[in-house]
C-alpha atoms as a PDB file:
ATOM      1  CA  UNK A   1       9.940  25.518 -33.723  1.00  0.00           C
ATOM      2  CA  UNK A   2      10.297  23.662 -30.576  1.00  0.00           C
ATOM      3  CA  UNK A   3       8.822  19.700 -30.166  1.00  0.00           C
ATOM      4  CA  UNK A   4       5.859  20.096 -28.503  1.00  0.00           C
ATOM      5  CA  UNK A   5       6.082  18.763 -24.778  1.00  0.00           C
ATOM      6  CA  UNK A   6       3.727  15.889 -23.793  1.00  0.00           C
ATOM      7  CA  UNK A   7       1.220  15.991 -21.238  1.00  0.00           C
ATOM      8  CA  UNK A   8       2.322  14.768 -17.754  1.00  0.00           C
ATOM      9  CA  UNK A   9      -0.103  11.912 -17.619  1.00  0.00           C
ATOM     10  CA  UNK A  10      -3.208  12.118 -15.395  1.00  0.00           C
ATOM     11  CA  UNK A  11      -3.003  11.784 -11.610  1.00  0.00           C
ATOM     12  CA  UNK A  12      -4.365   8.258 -10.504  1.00  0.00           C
ATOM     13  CA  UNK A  13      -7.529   8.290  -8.740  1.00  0.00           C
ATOM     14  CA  UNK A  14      -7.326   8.501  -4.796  1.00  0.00           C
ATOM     15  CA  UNK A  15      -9.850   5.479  -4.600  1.00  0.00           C
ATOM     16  CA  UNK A  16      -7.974   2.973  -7.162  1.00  0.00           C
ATOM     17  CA  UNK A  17      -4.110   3.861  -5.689  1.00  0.00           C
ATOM     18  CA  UNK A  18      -6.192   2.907  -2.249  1.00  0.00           C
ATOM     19  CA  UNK A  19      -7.430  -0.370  -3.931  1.00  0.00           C
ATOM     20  CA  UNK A  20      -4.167  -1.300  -5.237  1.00  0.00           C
ATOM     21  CA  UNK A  21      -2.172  -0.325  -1.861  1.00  0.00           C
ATOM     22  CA  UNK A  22      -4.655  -2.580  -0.280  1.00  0.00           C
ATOM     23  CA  UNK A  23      -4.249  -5.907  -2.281  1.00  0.00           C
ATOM     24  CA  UNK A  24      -0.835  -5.524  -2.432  1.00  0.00           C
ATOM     25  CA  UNK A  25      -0.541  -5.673   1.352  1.00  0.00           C
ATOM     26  CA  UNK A  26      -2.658  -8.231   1.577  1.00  0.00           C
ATOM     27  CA  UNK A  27      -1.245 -10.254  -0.800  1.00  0.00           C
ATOM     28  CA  UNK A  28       2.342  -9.594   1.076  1.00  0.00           C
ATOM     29  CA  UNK A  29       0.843 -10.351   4.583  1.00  0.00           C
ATOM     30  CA  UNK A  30      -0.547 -13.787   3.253  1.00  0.00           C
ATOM     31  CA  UNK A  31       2.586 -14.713   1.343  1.00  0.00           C
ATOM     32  CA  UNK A  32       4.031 -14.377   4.820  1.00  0.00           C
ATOM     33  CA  UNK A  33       1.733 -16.387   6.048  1.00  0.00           C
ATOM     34  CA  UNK A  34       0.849 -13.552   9.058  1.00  0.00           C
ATOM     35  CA  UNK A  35      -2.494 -12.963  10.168  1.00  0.00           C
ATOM     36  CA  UNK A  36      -4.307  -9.119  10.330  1.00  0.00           C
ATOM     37  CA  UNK A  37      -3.705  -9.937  13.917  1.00  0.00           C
ATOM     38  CA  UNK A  38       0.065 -10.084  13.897  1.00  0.00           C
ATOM     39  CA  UNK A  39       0.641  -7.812  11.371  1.00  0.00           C
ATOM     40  CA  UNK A  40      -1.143  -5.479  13.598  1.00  0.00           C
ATOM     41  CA  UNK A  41       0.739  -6.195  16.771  1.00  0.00           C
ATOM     42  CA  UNK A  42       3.903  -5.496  14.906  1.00  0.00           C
ATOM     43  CA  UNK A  43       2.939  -2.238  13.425  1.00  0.00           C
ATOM     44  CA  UNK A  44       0.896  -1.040  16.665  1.00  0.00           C
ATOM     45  CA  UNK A  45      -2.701  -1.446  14.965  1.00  0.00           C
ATOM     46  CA  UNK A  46      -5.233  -3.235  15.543  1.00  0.00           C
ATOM     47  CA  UNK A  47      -6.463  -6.219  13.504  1.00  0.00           C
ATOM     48  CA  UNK A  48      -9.950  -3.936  11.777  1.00  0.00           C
ATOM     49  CA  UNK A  49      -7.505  -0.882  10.773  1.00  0.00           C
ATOM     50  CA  UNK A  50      -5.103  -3.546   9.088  1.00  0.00           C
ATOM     51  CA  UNK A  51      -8.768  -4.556   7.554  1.00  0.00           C
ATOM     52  CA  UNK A  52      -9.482  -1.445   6.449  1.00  0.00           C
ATOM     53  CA  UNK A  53      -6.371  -1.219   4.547  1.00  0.00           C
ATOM     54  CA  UNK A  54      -6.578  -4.266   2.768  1.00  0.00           C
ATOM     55  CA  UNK A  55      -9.780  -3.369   1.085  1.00  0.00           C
ATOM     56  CA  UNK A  56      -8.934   0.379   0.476  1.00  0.00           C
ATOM     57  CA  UNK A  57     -11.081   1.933   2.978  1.00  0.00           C
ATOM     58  CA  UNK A  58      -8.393   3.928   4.523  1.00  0.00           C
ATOM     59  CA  UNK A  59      -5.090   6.098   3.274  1.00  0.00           C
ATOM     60  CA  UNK A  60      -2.176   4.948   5.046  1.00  0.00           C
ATOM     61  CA  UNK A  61       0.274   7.517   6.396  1.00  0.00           C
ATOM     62  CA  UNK A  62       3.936   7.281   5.467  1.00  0.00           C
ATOM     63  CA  UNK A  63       4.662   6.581   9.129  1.00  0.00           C
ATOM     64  CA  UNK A  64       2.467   3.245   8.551  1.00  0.00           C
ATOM     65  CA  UNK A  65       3.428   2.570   5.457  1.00  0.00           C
ATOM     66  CA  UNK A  66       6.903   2.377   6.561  1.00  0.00           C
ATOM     67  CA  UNK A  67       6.136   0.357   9.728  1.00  0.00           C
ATOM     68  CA  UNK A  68       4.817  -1.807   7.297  1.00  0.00           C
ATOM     69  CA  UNK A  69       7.835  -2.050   4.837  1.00  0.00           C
ATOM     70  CA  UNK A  70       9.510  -3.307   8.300  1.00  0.00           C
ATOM     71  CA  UNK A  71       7.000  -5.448   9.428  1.00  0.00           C
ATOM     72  CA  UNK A  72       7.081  -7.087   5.556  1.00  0.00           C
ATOM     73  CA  UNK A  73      10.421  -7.017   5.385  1.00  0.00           C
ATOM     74  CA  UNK A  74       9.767  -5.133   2.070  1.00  0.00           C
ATOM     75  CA  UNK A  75      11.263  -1.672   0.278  1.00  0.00           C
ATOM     76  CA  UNK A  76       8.549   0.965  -0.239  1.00  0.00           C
ATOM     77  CA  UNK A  77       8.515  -0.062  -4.034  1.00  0.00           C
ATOM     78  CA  UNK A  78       7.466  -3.082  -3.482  1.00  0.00           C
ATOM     79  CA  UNK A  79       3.773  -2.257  -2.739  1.00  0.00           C
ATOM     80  CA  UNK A  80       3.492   0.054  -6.161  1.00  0.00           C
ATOM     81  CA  UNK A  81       5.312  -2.000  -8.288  1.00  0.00           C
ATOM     82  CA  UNK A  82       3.481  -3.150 -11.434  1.00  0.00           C
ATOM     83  CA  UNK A  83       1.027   0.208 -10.953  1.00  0.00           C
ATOM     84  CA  UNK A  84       0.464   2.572 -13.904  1.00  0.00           C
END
């Protein structure tokens, strides 16, 4: 008889991938030492939808989310690292 396969584990929830997406940018914008304000600029948003990021009040499209890898200077990775 076959090993039994293992459940794929269970899809993260929508509202605690948004949390985590959020602190990790902010906590890359800061170590930068940019404000919302200039990360904005550089990503063509304003300062309250760079806001609403941070706290995981909106889902980022891939088109942002690599505007911000640029803007960071980071690799996609970076923001999910450490995330389980």
């Amino acid at each position: 008889m076959p090993p039994k396969k293992s459940k794929p584990k269970k899809p993260i929830e929508r509202k605690l991938l948004l949390k985590y997406f959020g602190a990790r940018l902010k906590e890359l914008r800061e170590k930068r030492k940019m404000s919302g304000e200039e990360l904005g600029e550089m990503v063509e948003m304003n300062r309250q939808a760079i806001s609403r990021l941070e706290v995981g009040g909106a889902n980022p499209s891939l088109e942002i989310i690599s505007k911000l890898c640029w803007a960071l200077n980071v690799k996609i990775e970076t923001f999910f690292r450490g995330f389980k």
